[in-house]
C-alpha atoms as a PDB file:
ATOM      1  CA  UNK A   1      14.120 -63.510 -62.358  1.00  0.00           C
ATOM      2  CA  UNK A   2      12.222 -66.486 -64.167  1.00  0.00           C
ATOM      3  CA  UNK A   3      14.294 -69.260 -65.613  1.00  0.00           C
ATOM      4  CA  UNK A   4      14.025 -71.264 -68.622  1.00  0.00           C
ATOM      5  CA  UNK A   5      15.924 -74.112 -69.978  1.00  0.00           C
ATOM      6  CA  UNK A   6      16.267 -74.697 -73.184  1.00  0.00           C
ATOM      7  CA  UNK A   7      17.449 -78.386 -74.413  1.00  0.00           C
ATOM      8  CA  UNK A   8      18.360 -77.872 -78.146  1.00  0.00           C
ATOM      9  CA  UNK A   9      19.056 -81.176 -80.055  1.00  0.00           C
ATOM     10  CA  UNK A  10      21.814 -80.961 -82.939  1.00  0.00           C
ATOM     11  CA  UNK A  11      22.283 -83.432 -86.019  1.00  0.00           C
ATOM     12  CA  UNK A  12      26.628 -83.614 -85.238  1.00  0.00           C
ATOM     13  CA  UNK A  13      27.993 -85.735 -82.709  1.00  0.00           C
ATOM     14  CA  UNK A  14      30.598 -86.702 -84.335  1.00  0.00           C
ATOM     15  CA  UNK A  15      33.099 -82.957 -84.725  1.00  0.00           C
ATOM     16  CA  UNK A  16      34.593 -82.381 -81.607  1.00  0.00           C
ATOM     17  CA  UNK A  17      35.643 -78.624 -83.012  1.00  0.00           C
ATOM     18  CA  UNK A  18      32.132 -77.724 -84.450  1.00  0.00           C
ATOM     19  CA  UNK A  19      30.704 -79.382 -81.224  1.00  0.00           C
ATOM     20  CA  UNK A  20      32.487 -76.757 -79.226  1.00  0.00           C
ATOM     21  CA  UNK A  21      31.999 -73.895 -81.704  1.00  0.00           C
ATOM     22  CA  UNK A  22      28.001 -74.600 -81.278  1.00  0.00           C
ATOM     23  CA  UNK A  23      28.611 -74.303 -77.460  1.00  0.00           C
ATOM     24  CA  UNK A  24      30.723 -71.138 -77.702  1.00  0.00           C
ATOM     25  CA  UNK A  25      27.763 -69.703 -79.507  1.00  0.00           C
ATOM     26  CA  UNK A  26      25.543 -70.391 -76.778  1.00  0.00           C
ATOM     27  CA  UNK A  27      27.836 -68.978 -74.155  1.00  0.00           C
ATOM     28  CA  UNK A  28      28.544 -65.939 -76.091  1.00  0.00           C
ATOM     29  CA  UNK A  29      24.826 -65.193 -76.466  1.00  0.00           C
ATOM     30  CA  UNK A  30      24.897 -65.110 -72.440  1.00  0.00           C
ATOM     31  CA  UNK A  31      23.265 -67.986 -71.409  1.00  0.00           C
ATOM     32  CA  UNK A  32      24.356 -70.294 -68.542  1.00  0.00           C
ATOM     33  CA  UNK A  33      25.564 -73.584 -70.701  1.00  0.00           C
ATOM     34  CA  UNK A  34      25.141 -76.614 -68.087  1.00  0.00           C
ATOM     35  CA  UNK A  35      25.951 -79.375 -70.212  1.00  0.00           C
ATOM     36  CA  UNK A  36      26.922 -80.739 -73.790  1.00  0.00           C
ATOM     37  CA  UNK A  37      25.961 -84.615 -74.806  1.00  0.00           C
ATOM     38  CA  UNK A  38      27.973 -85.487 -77.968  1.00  0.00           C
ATOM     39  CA  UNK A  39      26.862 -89.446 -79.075  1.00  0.00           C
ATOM     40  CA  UNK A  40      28.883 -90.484 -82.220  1.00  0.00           C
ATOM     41  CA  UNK A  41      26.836 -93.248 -83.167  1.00  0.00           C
ATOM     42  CA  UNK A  42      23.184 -90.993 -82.615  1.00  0.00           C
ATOM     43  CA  UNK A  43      25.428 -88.768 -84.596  1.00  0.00           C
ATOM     44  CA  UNK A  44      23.884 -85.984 -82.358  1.00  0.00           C
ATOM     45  CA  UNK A  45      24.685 -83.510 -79.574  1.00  0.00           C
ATOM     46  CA  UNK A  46      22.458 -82.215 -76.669  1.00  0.00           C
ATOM     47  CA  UNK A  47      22.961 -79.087 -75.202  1.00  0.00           C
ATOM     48  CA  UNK A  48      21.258 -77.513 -71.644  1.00  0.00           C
ATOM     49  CA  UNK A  49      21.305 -74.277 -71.190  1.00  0.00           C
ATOM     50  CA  UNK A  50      19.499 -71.832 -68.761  1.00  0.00           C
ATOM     51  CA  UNK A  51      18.820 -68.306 -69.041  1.00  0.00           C
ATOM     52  CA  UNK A  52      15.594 -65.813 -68.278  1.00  0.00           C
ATOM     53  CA  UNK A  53      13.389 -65.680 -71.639  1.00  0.00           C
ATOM     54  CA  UNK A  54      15.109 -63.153 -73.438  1.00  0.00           C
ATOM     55  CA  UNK A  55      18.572 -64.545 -73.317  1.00  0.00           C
ATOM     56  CA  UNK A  56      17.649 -68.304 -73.792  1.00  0.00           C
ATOM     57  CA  UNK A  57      16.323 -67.081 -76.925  1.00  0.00           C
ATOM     58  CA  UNK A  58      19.082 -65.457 -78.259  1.00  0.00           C
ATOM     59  CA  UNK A  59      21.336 -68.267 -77.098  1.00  0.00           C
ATOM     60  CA  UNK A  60      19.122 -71.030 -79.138  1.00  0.00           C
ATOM     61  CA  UNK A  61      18.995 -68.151 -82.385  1.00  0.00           C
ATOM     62  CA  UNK A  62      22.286 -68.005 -82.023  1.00  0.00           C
ATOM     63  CA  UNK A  63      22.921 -71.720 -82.326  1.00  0.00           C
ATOM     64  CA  UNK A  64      20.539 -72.471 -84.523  1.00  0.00           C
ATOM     65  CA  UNK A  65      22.309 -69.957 -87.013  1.00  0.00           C
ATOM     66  CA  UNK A  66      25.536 -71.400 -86.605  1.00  0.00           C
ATOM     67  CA  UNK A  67      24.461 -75.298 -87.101  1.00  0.00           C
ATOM     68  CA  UNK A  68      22.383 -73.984 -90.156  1.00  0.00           C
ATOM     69  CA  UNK A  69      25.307 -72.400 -91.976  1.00  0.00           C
ATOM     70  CA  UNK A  70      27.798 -75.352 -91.495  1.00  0.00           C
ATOM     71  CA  UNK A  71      25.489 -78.766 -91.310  1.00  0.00           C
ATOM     72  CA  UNK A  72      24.193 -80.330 -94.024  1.00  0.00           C
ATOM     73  CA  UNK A  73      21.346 -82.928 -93.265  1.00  0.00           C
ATOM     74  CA  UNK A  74      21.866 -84.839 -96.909  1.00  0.00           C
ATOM     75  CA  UNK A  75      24.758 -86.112 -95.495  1.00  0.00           C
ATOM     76  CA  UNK A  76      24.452 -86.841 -91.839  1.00  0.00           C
ATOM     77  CA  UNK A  77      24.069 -90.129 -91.117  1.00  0.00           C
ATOM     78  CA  UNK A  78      23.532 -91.652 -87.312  1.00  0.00           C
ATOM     79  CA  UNK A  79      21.098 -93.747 -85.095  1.00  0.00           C
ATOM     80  CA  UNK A  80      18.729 -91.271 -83.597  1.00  0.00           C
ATOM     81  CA  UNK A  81      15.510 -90.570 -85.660  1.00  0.00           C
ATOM     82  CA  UNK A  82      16.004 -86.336 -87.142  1.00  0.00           C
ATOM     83  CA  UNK A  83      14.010 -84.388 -89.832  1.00  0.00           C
ATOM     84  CA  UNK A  84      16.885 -81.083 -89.313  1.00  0.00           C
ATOM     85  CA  UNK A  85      20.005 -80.428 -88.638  1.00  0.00           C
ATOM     86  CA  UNK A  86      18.738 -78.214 -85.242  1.00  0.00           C
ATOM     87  CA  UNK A  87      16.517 -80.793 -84.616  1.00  0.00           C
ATOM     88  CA  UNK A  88      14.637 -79.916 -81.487  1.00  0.00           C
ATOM     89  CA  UNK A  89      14.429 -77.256 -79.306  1.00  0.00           C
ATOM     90  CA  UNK A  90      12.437 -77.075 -76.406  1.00  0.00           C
ATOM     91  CA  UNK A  91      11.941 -74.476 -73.220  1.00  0.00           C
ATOM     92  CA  UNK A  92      11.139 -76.204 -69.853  1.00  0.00           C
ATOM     93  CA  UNK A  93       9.632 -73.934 -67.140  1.00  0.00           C
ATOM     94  CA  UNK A  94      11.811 -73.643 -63.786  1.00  0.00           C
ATOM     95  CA  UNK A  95      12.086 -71.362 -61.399  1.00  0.00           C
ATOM     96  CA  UNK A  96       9.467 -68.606 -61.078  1.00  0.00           C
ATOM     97  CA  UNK A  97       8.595 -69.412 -64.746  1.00  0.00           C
ATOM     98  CA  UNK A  98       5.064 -70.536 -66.054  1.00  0.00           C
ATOM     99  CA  UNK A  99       4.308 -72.545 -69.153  1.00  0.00           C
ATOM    100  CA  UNK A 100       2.897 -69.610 -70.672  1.00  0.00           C
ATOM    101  CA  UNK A 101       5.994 -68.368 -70.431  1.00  0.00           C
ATOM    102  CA  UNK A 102       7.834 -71.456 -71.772  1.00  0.00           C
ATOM    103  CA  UNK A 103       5.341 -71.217 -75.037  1.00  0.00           C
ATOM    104  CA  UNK A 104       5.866 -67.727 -75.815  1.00  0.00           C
ATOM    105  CA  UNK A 105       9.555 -68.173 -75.790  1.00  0.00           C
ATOM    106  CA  UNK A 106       8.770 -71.485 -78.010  1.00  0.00           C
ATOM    107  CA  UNK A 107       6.390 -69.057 -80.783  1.00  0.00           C
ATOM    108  CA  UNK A 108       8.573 -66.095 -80.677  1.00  0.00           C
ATOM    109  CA  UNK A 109      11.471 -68.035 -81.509  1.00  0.00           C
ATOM    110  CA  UNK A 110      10.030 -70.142 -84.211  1.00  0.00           C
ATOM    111  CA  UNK A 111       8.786 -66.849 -85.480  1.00  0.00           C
ATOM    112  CA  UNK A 112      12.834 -66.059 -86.037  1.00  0.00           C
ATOM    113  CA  UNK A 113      13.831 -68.963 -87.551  1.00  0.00           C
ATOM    114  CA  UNK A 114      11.391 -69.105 -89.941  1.00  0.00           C
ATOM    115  CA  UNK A 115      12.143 -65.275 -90.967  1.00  0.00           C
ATOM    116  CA  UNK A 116      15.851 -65.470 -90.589  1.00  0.00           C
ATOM    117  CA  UNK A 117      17.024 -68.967 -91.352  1.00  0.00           C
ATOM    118  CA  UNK A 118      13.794 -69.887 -93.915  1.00  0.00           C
ATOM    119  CA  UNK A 119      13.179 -73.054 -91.696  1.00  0.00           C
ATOM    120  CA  UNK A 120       9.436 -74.410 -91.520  1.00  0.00           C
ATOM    121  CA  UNK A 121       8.753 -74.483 -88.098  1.00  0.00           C
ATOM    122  CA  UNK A 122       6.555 -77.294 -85.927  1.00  0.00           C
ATOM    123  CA  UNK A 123       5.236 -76.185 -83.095  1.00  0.00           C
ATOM    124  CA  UNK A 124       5.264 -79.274 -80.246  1.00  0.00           C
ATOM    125  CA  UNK A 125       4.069 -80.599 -76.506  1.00  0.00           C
ATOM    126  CA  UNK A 126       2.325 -76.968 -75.216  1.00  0.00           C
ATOM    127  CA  UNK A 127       2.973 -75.240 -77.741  1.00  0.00           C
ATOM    128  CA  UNK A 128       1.381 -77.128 -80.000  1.00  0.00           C
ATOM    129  CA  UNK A 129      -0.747 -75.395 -82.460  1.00  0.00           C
ATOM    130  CA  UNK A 130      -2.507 -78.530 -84.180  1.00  0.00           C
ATOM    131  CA  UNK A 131      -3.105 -81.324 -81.625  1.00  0.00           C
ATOM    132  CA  UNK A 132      -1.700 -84.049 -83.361  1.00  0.00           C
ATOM    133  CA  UNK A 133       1.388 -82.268 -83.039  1.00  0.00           C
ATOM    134  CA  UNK A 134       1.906 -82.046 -79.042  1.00  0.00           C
ATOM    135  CA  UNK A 135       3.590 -85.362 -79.419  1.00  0.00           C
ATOM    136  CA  UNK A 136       7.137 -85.097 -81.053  1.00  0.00           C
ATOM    137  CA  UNK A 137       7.365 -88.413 -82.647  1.00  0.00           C
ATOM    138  CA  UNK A 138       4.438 -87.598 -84.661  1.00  0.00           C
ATOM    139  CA  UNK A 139       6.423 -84.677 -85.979  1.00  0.00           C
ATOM    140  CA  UNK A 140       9.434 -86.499 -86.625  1.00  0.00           C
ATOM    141  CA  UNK A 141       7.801 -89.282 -89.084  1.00  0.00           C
ATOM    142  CA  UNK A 142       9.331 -90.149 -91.717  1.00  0.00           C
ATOM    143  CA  UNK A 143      12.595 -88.163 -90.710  1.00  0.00           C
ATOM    144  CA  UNK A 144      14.504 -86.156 -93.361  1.00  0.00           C
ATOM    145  CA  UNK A 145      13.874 -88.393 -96.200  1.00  0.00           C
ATOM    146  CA  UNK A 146      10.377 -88.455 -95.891  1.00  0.00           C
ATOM    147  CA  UNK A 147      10.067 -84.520 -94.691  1.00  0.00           C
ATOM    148  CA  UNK A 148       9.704 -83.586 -98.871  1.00  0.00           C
ATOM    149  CA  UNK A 149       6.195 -85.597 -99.593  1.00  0.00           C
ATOM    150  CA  UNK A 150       5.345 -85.174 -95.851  1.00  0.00           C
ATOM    151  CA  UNK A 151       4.629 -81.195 -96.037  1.00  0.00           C
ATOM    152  CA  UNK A 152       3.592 -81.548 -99.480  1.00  0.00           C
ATOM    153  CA  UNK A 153       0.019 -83.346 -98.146  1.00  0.00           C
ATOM    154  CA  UNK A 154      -2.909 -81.220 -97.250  1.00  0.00           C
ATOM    155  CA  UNK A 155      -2.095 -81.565 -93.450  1.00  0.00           C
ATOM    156  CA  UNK A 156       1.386 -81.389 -93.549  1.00  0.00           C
ATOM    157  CA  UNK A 157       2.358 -77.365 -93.933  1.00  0.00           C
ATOM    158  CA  UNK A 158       4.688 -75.919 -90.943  1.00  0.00           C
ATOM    159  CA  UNK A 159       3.019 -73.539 -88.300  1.00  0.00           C
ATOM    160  CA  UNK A 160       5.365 -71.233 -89.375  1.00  0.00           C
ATOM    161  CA  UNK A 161       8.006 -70.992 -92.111  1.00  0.00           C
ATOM    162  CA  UNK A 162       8.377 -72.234 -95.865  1.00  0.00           C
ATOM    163  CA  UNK A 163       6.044 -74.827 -97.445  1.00  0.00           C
ATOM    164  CA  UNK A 164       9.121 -76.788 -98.026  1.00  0.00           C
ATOM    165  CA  UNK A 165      11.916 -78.133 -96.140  1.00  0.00           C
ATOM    166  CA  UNK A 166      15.261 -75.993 -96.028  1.00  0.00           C
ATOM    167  CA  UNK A 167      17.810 -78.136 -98.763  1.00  0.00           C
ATOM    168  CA  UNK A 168      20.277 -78.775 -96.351  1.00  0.00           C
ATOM    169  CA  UNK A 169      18.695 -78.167 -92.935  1.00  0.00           C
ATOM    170  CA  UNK A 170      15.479 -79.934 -93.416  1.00  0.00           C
ATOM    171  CA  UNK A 171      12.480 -78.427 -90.343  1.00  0.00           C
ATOM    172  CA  UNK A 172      12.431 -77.226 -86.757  1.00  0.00           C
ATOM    173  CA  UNK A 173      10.256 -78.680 -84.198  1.00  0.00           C
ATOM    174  CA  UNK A 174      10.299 -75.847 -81.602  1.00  0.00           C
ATOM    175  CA  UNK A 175       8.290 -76.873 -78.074  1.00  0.00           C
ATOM    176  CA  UNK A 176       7.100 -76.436 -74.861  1.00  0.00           C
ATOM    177  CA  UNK A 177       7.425 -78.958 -72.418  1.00  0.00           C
ATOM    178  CA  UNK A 178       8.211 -80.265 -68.504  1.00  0.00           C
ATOM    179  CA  UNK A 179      11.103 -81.869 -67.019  1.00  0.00           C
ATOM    180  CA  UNK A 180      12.006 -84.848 -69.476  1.00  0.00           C
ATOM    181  CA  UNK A 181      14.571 -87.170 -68.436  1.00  0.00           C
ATOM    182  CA  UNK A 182      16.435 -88.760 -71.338  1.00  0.00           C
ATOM    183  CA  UNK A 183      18.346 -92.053 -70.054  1.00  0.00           C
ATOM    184  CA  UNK A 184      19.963 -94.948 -72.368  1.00  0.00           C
ATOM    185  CA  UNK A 185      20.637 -98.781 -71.357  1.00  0.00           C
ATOM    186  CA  UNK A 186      23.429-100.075 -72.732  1.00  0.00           C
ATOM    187  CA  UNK A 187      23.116-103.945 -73.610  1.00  0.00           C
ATOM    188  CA  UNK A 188      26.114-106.762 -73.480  1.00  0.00           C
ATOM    189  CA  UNK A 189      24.883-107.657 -77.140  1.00  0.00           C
ATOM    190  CA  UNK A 190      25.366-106.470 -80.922  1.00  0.00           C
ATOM    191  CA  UNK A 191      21.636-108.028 -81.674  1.00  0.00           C
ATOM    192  CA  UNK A 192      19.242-104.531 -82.372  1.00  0.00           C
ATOM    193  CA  UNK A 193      16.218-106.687 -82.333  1.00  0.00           C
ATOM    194  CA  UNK A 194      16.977-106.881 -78.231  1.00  0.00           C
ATOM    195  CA  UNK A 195      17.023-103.705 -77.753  1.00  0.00           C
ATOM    196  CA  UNK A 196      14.272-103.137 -80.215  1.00  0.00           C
ATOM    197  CA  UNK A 197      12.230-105.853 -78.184  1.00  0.00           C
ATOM    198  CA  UNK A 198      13.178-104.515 -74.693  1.00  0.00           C
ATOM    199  CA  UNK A 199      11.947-100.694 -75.978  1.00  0.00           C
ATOM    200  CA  UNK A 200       8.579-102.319 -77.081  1.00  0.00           C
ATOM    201  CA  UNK A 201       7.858-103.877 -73.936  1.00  0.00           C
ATOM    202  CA  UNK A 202       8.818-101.049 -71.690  1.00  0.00           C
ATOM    203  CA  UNK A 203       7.301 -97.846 -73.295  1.00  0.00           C
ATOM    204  CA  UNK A 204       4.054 -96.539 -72.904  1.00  0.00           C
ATOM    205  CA  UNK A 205       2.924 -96.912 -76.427  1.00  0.00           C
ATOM    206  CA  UNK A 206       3.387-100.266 -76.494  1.00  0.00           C
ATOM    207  CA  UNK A 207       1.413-101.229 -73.602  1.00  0.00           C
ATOM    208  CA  UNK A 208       4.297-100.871 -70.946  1.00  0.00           C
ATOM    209  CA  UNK A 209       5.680 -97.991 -68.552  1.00  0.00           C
ATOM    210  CA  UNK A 210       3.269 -94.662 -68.153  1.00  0.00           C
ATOM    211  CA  UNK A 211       4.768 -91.596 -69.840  1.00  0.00           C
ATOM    212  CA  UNK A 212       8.036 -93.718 -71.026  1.00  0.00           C
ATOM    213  CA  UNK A 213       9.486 -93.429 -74.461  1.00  0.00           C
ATOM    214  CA  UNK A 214      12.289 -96.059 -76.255  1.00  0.00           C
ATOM    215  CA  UNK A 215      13.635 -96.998 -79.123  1.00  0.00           C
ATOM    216  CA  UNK A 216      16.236 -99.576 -79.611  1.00  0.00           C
ATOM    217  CA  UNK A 217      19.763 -98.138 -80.908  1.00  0.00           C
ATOM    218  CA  UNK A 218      23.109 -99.344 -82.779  1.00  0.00           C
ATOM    219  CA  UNK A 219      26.243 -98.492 -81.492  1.00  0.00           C
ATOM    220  CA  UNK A 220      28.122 -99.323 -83.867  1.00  0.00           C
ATOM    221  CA  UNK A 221      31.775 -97.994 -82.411  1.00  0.00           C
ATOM    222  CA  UNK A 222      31.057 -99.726 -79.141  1.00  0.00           C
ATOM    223  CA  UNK A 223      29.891-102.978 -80.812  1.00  0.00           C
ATOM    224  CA  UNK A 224      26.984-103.153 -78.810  1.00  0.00           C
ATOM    225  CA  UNK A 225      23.174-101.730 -78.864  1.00  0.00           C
ATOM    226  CA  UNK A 226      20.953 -99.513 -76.593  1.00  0.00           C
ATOM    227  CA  UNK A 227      17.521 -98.880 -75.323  1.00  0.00           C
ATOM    228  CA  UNK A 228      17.597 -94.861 -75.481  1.00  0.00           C
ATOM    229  CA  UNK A 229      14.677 -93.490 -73.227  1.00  0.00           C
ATOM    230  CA  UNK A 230      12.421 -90.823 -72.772  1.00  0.00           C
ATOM    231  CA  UNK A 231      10.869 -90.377 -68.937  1.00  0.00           C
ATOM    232  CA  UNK A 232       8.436 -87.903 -69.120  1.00  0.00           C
ATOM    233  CA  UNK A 233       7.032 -87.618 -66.119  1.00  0.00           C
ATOM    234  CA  UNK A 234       9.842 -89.003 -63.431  1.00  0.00           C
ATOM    235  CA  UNK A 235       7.748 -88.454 -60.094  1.00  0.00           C
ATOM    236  CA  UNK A 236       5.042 -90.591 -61.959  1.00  0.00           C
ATOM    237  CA  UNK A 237       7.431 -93.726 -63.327  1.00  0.00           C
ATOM    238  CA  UNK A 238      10.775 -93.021 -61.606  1.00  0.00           C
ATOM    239  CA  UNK A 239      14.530 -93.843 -62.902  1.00  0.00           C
ATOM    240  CA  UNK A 240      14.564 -97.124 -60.345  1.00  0.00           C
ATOM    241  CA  UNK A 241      11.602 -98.084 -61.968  1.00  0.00           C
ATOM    242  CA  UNK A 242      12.414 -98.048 -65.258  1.00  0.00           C
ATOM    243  CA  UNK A 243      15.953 -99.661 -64.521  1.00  0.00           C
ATOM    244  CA  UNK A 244      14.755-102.255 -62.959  1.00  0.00           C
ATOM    245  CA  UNK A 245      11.813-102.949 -66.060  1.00  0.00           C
ATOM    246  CA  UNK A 246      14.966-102.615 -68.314  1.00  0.00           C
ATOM    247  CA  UNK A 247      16.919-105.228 -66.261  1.00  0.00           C
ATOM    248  CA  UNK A 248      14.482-107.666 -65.805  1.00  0.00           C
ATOM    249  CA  UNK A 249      13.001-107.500 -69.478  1.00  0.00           C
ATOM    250  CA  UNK A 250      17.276-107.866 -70.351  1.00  0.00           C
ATOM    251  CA  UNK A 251      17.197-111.209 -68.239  1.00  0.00           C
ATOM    252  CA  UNK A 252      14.469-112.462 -70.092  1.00  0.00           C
ATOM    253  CA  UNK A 253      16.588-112.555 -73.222  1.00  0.00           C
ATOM    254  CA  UNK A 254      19.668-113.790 -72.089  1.00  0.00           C
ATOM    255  CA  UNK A 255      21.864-110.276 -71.741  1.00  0.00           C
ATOM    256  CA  UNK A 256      22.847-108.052 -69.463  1.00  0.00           C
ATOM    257  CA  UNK A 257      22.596-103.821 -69.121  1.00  0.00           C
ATOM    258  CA  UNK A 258      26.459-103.257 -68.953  1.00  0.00           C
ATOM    259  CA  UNK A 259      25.426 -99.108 -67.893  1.00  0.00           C
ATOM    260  CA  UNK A 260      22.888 -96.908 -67.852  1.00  0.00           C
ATOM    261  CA  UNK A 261      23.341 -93.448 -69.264  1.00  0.00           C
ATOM    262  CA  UNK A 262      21.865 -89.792 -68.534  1.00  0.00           C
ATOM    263  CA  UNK A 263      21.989 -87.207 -71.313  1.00  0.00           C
ATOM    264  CA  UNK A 264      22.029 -83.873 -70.377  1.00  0.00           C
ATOM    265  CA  UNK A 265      20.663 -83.056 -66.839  1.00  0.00           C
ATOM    266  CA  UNK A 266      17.898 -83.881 -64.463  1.00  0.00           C
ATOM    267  CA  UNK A 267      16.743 -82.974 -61.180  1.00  0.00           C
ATOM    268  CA  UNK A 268      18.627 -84.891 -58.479  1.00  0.00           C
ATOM    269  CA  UNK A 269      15.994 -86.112 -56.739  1.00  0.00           C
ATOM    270  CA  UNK A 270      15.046 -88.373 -59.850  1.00  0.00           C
ATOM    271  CA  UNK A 271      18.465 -90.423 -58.854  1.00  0.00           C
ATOM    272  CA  UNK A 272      18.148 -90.099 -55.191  1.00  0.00           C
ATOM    273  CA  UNK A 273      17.353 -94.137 -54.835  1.00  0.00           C
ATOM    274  CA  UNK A 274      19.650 -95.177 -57.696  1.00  0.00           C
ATOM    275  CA  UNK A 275      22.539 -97.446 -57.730  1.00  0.00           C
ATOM    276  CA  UNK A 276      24.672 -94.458 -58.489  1.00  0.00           C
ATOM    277  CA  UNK A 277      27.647 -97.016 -59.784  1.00  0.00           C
ATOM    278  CA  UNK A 278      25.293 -98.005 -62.803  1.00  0.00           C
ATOM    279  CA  UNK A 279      24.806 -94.661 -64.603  1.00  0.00           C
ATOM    280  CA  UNK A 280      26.748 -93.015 -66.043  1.00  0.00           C
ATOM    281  CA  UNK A 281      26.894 -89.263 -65.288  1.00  0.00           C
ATOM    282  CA  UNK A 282      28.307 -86.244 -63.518  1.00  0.00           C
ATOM    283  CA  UNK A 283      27.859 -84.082 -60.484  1.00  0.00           C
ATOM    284  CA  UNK A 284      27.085 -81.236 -62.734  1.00  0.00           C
ATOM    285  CA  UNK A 285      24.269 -83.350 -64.968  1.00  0.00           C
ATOM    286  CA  UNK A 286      22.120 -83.776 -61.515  1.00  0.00           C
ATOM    287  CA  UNK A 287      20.372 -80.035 -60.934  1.00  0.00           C
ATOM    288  CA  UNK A 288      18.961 -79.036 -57.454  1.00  0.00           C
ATOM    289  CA  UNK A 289      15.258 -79.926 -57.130  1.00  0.00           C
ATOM    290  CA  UNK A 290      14.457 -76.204 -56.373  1.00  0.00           C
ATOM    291  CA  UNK A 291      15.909 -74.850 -59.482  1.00  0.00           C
ATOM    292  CA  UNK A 292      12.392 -76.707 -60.809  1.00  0.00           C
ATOM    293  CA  UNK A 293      10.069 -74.783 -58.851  1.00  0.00           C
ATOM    294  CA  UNK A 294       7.617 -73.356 -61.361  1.00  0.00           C
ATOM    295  CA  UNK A 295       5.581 -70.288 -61.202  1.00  0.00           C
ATOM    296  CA  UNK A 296       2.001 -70.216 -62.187  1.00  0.00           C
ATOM    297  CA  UNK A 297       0.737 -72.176 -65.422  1.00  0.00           C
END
């Protein structure tokens, strides 16, 4: 049967007991639950789940309803950019599944959210409806704080939803999307502009890496700062690639990567050339490269 995953992002990272009461709901809803990221100092929590269509769907509804009736965004507070308390939630194709399939999944459940849990929906990556919106930092602008005047101008209404944000749980961005590989450097230093300099020479915006993402990161209860990374498309700019970019670009400014870091999972071939020793991850995060075998688009 045709697999999704489904890689919901969640504004708590910091509750160890609602942490695992979001990841109950998941499991109870029948899905396979693979992993659970909790980063105090993102303040956030990433969970991978797989399921076929029907039950990844349920298990993300199910979630979603249970961060939306105990978070409340007007006081969360953390280093990772957010406009909701459920954040993000996108399908990835795998095995026997198509795109199309990974969309429909994406509108149908947007389609619940915004009837059940009144929360305007933005539709992202292949799903998008609107263009400008296939790129999720686009979406994201602004963040919560600036979510209000954002939908209030002519181009910023939801694709599905209220014409407002939800009080307490802000918007959705609901997507579409391949394998994404989210990996984090963590520097020997407490000075953000580093990391902030190191994420504007690597990424692809910026000039650097093809299909890389960064940002530099606080970490406040580790007294040190991060590059946190999007890779996404790995058999285009691999993990060795960007570790060594982040390495050398680290040596330029006098500091050292003390560990890299994956969040969630990937497919195992992405660290098959990696100094294994240097990231910081489990058996269970690395997926067999089969399991990404898509069906048609």
């Amino acid at each position: 049967m045709p697999q999704l995953e489904c890689v919901p992002n969640v504004s708590e990272g910091r509750d160890g007991a609602l942490i695992d009461a979001f990841a109950r709901a998941i499991a109870d809803a029948g899905a396979q639950l693979l992993d659970v990221h909790a980063d105090p100092d993102h303040n956030r929590s990433v969970f991978t789940f797989l399921g076929p269509a029907e039950t990844a769907e349920r298990a993300a509804l199910a979630l979603s309803r249970a961060v939306v009736q105990t978070l409340d965004l007007r006081v969360h507070r953390g280093g990772h950019p957010r406009f909701g308390v459920v954040d993000v939630i996108p399908f990835v194709p795998l095995q026997g599944a198509s795109m199309r399939d990974a969309v429909r999944s994406a509108h149908r459940l947007g389609a619940a959210l915004a009837a059940d849990l009144h929360l305007p929906v933005f539709y992202f990556g292949a799903a998008a409806i609107r263009p400008e919106r296939a790129e999720l930092p686009a979406i994201r602008a602004g963040q919560f704080e600036g979510l209000a005047a954002r939908m209030a101008a002519a181009a910023g209404s939801p694709d599905a939803g209220p014409l407002r944000p939800h009080p307490s749980a802000g918007a959705v961005a609901i997507g579409a999307r391949g394998v994404l590989i989210a990996f984090n450097a963590v520097l020997d230093t407490r000075d953000l502009e580093v990391a902030r300099a190191i994420a504007r020479a690597i990424r692809a915006s910026s000039g650097g890496l093809p299909e890389v993402r960064a940002i530099g990161v606080c970490l406040p209860s580790r007294g040190r700062v991060q590059v946190s990374m999007n890779l996404l498309a790995y058999h285009r700019t691999g993990v060795p690639v960007v570790m060594d970019a982040v390495d050398r670009e680290a040596t330029s400014r006098g500091v050292t990567v003390l560990e890299f870091e994956l969040v969630g999972c990937a497919p195992a071939d992405a660290f098959q050339r990696v100094d294994r020793s240097r990231v910081r991850c489990t058996a269970g995060q690395l997926l067999e490269p089969a399991l990404f075998d898509r069906g048609p688009t």
